[in-house]
PDB file of N, CA and C in Angstrom:
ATOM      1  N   UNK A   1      -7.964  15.811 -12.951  1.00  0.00           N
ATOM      2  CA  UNK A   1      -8.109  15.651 -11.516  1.00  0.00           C
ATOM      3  C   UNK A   1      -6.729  15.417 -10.927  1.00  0.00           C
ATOM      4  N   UNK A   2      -6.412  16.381  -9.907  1.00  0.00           N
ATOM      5  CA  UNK A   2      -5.081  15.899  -9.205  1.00  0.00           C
ATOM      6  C   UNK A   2      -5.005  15.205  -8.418  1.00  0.00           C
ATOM      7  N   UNK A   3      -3.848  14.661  -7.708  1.00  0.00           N
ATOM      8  CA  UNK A   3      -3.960  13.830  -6.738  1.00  0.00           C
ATOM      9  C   UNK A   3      -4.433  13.984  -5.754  1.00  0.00           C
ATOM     10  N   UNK A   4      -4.514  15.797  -5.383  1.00  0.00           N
ATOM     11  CA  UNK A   4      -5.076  16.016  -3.981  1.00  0.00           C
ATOM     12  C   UNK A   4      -6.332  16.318  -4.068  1.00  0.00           C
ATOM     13  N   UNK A   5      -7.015  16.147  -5.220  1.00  0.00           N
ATOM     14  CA  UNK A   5      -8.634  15.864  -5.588  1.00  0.00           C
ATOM     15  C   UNK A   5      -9.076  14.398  -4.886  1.00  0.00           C
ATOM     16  N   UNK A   6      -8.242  13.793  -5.696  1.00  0.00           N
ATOM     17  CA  UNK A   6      -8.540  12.317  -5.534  1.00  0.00           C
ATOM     18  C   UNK A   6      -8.392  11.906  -4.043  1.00  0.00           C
ATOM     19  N   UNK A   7      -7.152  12.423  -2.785  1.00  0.00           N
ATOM     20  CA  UNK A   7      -6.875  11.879  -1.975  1.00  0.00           C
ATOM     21  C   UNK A   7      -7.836  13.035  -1.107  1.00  0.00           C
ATOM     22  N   UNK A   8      -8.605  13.950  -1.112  1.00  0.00           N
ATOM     23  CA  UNK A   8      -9.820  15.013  -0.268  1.00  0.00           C
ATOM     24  C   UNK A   8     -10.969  14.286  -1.038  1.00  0.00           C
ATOM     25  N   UNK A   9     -11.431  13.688  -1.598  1.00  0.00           N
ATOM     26  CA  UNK A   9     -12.488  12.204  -2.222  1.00  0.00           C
ATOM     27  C   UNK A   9     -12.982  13.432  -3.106  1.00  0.00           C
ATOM     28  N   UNK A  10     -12.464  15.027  -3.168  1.00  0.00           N
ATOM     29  CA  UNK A  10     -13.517  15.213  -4.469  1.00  0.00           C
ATOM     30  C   UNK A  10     -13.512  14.785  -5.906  1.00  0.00           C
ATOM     31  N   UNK A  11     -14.762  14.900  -6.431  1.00  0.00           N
ATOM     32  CA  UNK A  11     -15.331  14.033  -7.603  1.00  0.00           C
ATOM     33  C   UNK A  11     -15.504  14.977  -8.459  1.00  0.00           C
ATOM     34  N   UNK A  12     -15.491  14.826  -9.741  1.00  0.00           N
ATOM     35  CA  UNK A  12     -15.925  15.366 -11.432  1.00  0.00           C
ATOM     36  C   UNK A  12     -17.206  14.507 -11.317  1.00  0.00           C
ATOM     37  N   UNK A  13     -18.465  14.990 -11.130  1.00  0.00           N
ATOM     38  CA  UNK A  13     -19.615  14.709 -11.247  1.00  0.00           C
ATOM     39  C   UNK A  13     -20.463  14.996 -12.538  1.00  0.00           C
ATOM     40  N   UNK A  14     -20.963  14.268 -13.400  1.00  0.00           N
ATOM     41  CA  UNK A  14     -21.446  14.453 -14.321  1.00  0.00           C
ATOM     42  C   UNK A  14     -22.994  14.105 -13.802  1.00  0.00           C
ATOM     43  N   UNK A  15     -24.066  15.038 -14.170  1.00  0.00           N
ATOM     44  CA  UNK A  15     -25.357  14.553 -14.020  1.00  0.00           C
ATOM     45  C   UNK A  15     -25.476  14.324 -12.400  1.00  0.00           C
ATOM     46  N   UNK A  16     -25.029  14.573 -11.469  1.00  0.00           N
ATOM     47  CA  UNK A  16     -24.533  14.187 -10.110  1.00  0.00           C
ATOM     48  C   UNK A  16     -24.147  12.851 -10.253  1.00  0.00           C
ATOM     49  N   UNK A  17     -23.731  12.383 -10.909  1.00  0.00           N
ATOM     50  CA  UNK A  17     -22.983  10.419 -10.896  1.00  0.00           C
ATOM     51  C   UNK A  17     -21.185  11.453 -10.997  1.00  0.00           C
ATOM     52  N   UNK A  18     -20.412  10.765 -10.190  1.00  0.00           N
ATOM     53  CA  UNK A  18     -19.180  10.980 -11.001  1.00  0.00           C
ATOM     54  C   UNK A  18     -18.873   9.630 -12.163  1.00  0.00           C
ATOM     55  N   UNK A  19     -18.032  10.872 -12.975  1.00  0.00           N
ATOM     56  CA  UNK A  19     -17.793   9.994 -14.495  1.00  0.00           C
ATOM     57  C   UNK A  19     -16.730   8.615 -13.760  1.00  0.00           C
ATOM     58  N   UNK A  20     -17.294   7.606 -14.515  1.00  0.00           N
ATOM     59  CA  UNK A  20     -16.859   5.757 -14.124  1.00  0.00           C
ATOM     60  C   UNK A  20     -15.016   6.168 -14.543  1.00  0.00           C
ATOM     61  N   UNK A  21     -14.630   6.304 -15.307  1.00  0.00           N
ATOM     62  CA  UNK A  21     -13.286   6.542 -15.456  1.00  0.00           C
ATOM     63  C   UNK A  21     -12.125   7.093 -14.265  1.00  0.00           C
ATOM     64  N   UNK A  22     -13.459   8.587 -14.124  1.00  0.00           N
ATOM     65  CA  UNK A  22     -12.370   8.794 -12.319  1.00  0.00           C
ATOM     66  C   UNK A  22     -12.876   8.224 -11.448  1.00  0.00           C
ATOM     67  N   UNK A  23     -14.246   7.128 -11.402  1.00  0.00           N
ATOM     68  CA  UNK A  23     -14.113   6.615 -10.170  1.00  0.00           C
ATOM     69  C   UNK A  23     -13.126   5.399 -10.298  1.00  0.00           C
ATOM     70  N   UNK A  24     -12.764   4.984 -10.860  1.00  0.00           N
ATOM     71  CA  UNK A  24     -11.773   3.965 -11.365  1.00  0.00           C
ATOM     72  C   UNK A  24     -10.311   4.164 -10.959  1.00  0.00           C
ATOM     73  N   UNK A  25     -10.325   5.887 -11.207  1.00  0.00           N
ATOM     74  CA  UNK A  25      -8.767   6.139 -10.932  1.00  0.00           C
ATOM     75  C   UNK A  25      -9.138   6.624  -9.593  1.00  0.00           C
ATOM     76  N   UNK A  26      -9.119   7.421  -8.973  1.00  0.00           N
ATOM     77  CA  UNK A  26      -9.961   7.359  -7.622  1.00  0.00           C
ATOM     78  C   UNK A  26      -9.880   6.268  -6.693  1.00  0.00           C
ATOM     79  N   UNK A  27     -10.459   4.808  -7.378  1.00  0.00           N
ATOM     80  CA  UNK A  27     -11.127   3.862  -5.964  1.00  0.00           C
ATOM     81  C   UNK A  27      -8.810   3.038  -5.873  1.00  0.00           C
ATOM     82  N   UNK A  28      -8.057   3.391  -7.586  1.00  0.00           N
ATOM     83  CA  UNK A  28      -7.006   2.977  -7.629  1.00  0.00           C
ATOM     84  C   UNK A  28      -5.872   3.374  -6.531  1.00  0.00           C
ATOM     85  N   UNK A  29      -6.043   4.756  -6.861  1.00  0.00           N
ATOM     86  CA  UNK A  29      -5.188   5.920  -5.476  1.00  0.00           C
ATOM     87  C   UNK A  29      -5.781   5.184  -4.391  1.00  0.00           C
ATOM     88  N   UNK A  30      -7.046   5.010  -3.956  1.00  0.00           N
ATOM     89  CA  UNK A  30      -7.242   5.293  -2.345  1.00  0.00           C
ATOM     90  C   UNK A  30      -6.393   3.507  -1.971  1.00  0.00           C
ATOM     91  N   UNK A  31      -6.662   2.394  -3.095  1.00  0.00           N
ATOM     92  CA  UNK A  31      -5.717   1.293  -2.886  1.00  0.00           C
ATOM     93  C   UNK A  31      -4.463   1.388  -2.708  1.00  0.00           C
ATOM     94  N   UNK A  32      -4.098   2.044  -3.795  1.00  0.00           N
ATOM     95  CA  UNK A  32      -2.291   2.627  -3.367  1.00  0.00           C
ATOM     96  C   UNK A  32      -1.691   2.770  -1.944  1.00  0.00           C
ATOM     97  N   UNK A  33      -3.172   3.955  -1.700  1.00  0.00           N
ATOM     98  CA  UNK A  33      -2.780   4.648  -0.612  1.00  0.00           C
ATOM     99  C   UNK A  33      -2.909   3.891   0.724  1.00  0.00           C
ATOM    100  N   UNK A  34      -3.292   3.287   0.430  1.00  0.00           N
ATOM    101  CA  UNK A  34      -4.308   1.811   2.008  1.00  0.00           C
ATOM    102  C   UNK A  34      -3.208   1.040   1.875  1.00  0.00           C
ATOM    103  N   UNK A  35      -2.435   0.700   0.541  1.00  0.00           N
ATOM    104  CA  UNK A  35      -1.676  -0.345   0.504  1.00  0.00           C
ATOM    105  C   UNK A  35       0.001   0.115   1.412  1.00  0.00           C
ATOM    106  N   UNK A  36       0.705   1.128   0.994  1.00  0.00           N
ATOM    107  CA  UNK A  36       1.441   1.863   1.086  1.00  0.00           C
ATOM    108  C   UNK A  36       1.142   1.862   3.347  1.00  0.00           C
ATOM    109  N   UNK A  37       0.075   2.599   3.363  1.00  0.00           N
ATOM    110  CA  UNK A  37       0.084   2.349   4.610  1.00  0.00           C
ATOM    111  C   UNK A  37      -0.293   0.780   5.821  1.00  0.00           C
ATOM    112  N   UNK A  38      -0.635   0.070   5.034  1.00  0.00           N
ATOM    113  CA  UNK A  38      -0.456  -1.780   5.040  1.00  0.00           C
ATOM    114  C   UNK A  38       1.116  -1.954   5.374  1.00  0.00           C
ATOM    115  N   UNK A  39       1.764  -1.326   4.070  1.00  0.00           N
ATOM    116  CA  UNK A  39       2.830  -1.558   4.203  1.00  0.00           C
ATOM    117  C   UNK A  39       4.134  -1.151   5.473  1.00  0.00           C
ATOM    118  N   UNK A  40       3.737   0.008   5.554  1.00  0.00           N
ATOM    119  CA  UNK A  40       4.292   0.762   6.569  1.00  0.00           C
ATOM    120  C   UNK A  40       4.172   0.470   8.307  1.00  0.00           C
ATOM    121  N   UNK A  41       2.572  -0.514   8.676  1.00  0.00           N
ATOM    122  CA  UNK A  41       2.744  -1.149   9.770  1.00  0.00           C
ATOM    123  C   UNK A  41       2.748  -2.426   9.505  1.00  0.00           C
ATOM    124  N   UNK A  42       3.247  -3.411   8.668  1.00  0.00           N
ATOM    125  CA  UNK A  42       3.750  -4.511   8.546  1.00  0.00           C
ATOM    126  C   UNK A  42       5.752  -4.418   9.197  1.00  0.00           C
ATOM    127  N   UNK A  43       6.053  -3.557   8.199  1.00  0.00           N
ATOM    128  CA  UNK A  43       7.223  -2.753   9.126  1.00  0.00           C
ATOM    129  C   UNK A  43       7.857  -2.710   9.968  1.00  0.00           C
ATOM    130  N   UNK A  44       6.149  -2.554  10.927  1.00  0.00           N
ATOM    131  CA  UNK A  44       6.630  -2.410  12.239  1.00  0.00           C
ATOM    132  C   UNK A  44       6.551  -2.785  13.259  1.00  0.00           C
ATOM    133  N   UNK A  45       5.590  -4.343  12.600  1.00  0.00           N
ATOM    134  CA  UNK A  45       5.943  -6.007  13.193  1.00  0.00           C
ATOM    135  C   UNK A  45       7.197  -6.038  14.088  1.00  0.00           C
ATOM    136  N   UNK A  46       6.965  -6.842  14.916  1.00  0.00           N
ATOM    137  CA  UNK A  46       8.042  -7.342  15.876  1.00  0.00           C
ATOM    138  C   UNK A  46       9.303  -6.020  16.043  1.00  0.00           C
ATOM    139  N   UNK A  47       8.708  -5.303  16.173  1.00  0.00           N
ATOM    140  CA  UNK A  47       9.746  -3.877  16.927  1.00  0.00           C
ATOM    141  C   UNK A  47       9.223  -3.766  18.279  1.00  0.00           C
ATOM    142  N   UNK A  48       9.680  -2.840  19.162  1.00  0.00           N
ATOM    143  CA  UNK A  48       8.453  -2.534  20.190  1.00  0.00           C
ATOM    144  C   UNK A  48       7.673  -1.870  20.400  1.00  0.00           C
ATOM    145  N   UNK A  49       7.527  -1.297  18.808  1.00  0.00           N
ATOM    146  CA  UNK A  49       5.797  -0.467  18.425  1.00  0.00           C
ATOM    147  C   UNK A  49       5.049  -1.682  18.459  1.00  0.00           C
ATOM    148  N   UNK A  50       5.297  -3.043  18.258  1.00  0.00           N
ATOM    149  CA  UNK A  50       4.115  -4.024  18.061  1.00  0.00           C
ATOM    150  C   UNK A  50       3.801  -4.535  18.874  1.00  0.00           C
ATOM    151  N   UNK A  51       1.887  -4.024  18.716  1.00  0.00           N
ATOM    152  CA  UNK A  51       1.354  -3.890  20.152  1.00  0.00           C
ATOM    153  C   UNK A  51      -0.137  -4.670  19.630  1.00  0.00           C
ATOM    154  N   UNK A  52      -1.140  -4.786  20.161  1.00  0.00           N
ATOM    155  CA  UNK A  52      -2.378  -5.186  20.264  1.00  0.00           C
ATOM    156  C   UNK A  52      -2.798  -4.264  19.199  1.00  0.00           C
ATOM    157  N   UNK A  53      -2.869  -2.959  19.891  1.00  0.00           N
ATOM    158  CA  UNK A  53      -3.391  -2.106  18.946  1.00  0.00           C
ATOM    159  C   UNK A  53      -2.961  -2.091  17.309  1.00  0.00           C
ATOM    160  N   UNK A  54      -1.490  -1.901  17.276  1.00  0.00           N
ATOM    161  CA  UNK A  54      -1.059  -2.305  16.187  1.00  0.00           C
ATOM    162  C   UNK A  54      -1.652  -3.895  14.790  1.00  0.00           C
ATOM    163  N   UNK A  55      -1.693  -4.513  15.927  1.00  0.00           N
ATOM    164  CA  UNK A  55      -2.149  -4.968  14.920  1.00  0.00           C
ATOM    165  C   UNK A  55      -3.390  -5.732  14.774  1.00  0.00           C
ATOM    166  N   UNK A  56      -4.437  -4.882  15.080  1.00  0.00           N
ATOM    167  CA  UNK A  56      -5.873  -4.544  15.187  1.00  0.00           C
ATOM    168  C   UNK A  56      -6.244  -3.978  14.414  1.00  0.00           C
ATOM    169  N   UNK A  57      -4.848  -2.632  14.263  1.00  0.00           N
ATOM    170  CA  UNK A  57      -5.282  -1.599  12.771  1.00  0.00           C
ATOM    171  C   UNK A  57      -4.522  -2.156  11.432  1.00  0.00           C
ATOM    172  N   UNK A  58      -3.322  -3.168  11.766  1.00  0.00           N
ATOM    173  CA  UNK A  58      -3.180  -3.962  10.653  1.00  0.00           C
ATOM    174  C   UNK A  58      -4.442  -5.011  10.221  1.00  0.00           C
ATOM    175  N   UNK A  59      -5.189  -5.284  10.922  1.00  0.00           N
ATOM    176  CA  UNK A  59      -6.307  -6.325  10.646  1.00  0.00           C
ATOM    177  C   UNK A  59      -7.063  -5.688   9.486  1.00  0.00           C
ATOM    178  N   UNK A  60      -7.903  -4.114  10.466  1.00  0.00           N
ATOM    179  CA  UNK A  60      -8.532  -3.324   9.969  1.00  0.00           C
ATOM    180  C   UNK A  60      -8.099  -2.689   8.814  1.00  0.00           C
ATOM    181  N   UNK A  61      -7.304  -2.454   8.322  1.00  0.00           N
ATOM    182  CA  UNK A  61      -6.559  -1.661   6.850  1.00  0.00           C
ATOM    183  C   UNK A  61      -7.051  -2.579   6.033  1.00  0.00           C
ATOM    184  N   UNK A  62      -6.540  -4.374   6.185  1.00  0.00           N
ATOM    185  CA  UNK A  62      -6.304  -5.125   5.328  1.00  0.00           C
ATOM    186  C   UNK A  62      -7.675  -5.386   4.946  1.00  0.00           C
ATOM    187  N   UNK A  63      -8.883  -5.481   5.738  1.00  0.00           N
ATOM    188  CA  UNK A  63     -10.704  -5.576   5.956  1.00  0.00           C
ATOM    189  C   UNK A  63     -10.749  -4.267   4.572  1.00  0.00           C
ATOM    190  N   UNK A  64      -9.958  -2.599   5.179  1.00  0.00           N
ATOM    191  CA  UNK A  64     -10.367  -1.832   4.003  1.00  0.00           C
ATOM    192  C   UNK A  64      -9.903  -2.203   2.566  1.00  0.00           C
ATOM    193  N   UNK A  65      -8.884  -2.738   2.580  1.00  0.00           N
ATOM    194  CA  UNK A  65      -8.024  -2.698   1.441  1.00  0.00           C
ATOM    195  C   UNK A  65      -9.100  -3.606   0.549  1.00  0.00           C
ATOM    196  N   UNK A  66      -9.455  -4.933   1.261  1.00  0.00           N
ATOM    197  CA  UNK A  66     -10.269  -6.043   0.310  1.00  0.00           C
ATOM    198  C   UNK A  66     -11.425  -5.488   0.441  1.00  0.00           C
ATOM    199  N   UNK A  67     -12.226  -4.259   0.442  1.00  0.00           N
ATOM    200  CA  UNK A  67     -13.589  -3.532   0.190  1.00  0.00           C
ATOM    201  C   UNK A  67     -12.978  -2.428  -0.974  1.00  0.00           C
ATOM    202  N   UNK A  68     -11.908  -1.846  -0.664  1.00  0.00           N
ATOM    203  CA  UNK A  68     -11.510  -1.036  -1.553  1.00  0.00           C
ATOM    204  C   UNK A  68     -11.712  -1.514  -3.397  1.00  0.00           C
ATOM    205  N   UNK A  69     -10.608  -2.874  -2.830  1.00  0.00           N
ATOM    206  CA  UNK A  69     -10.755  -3.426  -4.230  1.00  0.00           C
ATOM    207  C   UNK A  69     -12.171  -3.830  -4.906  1.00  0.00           C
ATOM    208  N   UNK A  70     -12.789  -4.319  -4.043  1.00  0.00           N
ATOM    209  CA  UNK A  70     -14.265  -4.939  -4.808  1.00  0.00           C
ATOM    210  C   UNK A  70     -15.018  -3.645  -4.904  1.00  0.00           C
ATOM    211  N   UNK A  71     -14.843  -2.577  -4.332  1.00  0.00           N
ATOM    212  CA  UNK A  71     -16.004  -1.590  -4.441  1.00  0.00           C
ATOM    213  C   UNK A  71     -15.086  -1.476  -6.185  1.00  0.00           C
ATOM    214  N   UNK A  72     -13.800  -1.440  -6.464  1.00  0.00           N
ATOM    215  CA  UNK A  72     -13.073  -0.719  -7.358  1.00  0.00           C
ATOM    216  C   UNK A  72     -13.128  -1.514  -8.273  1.00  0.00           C
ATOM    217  N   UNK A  73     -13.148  -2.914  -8.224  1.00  0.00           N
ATOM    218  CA  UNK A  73     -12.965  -3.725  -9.343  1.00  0.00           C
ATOM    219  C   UNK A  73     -14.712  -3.966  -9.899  1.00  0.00           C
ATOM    220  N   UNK A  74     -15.642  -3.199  -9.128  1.00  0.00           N
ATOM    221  CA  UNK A  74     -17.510  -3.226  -9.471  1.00  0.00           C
ATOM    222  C   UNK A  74     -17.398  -1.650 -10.477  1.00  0.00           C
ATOM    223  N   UNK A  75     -16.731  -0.429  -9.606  1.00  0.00           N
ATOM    224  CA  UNK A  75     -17.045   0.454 -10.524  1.00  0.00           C
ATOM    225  C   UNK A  75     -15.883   0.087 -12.102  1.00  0.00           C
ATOM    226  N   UNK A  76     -14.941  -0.355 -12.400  1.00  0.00           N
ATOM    227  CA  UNK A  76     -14.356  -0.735 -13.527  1.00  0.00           C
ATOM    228  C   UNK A  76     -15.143  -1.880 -14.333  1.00  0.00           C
ATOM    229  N   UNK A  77     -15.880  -2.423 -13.690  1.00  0.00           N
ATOM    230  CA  UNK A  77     -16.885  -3.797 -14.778  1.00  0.00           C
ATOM    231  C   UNK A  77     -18.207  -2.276 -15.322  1.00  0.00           C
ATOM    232  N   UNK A  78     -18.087  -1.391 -14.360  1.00  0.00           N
ATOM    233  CA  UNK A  78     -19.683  -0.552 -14.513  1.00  0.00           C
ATOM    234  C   UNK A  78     -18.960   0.157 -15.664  1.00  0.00           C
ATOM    235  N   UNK A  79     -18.017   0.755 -15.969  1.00  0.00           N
ATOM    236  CA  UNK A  79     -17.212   1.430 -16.871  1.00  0.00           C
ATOM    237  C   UNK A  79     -17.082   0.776 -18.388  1.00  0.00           C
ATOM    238  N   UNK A  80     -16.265  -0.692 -18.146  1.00  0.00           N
ATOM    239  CA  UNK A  80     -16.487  -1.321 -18.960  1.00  0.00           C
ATOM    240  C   UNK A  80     -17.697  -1.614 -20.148  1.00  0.00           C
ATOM    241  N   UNK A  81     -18.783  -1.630 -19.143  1.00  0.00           N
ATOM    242  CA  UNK A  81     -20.155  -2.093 -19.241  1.00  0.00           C
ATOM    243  C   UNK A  81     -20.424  -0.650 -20.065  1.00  0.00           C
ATOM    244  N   UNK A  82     -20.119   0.517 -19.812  1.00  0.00           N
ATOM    245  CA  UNK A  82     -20.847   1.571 -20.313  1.00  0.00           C
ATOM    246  C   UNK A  82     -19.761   1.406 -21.505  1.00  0.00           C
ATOM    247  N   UNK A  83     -18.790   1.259 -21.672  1.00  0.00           N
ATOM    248  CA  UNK A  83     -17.648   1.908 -22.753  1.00  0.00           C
ATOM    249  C   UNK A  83     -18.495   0.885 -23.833  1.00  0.00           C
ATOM    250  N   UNK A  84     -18.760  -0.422 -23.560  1.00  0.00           N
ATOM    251  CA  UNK A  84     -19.389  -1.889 -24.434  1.00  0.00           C
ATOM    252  C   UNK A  84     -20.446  -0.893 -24.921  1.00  0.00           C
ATOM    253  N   UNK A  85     -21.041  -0.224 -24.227  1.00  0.00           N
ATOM    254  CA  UNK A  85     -22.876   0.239 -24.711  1.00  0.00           C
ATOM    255  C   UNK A  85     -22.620   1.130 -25.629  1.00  0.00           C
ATOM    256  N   UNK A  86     -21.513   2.137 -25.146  1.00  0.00           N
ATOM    257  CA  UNK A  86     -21.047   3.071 -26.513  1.00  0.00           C
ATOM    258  C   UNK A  86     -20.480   2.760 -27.453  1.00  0.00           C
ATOM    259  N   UNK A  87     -19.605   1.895 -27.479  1.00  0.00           N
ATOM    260  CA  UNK A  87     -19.196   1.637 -28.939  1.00  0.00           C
ATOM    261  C   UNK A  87     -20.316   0.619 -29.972  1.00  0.00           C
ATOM    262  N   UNK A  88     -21.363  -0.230 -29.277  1.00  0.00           N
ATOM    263  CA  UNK A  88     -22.224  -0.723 -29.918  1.00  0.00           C
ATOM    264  C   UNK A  88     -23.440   0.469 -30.322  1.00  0.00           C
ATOM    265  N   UNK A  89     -23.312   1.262 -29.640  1.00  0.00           N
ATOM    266  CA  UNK A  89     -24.658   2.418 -30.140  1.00  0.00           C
ATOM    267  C   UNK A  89     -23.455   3.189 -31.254  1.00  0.00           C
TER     268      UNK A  89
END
Protein backbone atom coordinates (compact mmCIF):
# COMPACT_ATOMS: atom_id res chain seq x y z
CA UNK A 1 0.00 0.00 0.00
CA UNK A 2 1.41 3.44 -0.88
CA UNK A 3 1.19 6.43 0.73
CA UNK A 4 -1.27 7.87 -1.63
CA UNK A 5 -3.49 4.75 -0.87
CA UNK A 6 -3.30 5.42 2.61
CA UNK A 7 -3.68 9.35 2.42
CA UNK A 8 -7.20 8.82 -0.54
CA UNK A 9 -8.38 6.28 2.78
CA UNK A 10 -8.23 3.36 0.20
CA UNK A 11 -8.14 -0.02 1.96
CA UNK A 12 -6.74 -3.79 1.17
CA UNK A 13 -9.98 -5.37 2.23
CA UNK A 14 -9.97 -8.86 3.06
CA UNK A 15 -13.48 -10.57 3.38
CA UNK A 16 -14.76 -6.77 3.17
CA UNK A 17 -12.89 -6.05 6.80
CA UNK A 18 -9.59 -4.33 5.82
CA UNK A 19 -6.57 -6.45 7.06
CA UNK A 20 -5.80 -4.97 11.08
CA UNK A 21 -2.08 -4.45 10.06
CA UNK A 22 -2.99 -1.69 7.35
CA UNK A 23 -5.50 -0.38 9.44
CA UNK A 24 -2.78 0.21 11.93
CA UNK A 25 -0.50 1.72 9.38
CA UNK A 26 -3.27 3.74 7.92
CA UNK A 27 -4.99 5.14 11.30
CA UNK A 28 -0.56 5.93 11.90
CA UNK A 29 -0.22 8.19 8.52
CA UNK A 30 -3.56 9.93 9.00
CA UNK A 31 -1.82 10.88 12.83
CA UNK A 32 1.32 11.97 11.18
CA UNK A 33 -0.59 13.74 8.91
CA UNK A 34 -3.13 15.66 11.56
CA UNK A 35 -0.02 16.05 13.57
CA UNK A 36 2.27 17.74 10.96
CA UNK A 37 -0.72 19.98 10.21
CA UNK A 38 -1.24 20.76 14.29
CA UNK A 39 2.00 21.65 13.79
CA UNK A 40 1.95 24.01 11.05
CA UNK A 41 -0.94 26.28 12.72
CA UNK A 42 0.68 26.29 16.07
CA UNK A 43 3.29 28.23 13.86
CA UNK A 44 1.18 30.52 13.22
CA UNK A 45 0.24 31.58 16.73
CA UNK A 46 0.72 35.13 17.47
CA UNK A 47 1.51 36.31 13.73
CA UNK A 48 -1.32 38.22 12.16
CA UNK A 49 -2.77 35.05 10.65
CA UNK A 50 -3.90 34.48 14.39
CA UNK A 51 -7.34 34.86 14.32
CA UNK A 52 -10.55 33.30 16.02
CA UNK A 53 -10.86 31.17 13.26
CA UNK A 54 -7.44 30.02 13.52
CA UNK A 55 -7.63 28.83 16.43
CA UNK A 56 -10.98 27.13 16.41
CA UNK A 57 -9.35 24.89 13.73
CA UNK A 58 -6.37 24.52 16.07
CA UNK A 59 -8.96 23.34 18.77
CA UNK A 60 -10.64 21.16 16.15
CA UNK A 61 -7.41 19.23 14.66
CA UNK A 62 -6.28 18.62 18.23
CA UNK A 63 -10.36 17.03 19.11
CA UNK A 64 -9.22 14.93 15.61
CA UNK A 65 -5.86 14.06 16.51
CA UNK A 66 -7.09 12.52 20.20
CA UNK A 67 -9.97 10.35 18.12
CA UNK A 68 -7.39 9.50 15.64
CA UNK A 69 -5.28 7.99 18.23
CA UNK A 70 -7.94 5.99 20.20
CA UNK A 71 -9.75 4.89 17.05
CA UNK A 72 -5.77 3.73 16.21
CA UNK A 73 -4.55 2.59 19.40
CA UNK A 74 -8.40 0.13 19.45
CA UNK A 75 -7.60 -1.14 15.90
CA UNK A 76 -3.71 -2.16 17.12
CA UNK A 77 -5.13 -3.98 20.58
CA UNK A 78 -7.79 -5.69 17.68
CA UNK A 79 -4.54 -6.78 15.72
CA UNK A 80 -2.74 -7.75 18.60
CA UNK A 81 -5.72 -9.69 19.82
CA UNK A 82 -5.90 -11.55 16.42
CA UNK A 83 -1.92 -12.08 16.02
CA UNK A 84 -2.41 -13.76 20.16
CA UNK A 85 -5.34 -16.09 18.50
CA UNK A 86 -2.96 -17.17 15.72
CA UNK A 87 -0.07 -18.07 17.21
CA UNK A 88 -2.08 -20.03 20.01
CA UNK A 89 -4.18 -21.95 17.22
Amino acid sequence: MSFQDLESGRRNLINGKQNPTQAVASGVFQINTAVSTFQRLVNTLGTPKDTPELREKLHKTRLHIGQLVKDTSDKLKQASEIDHHVDVN
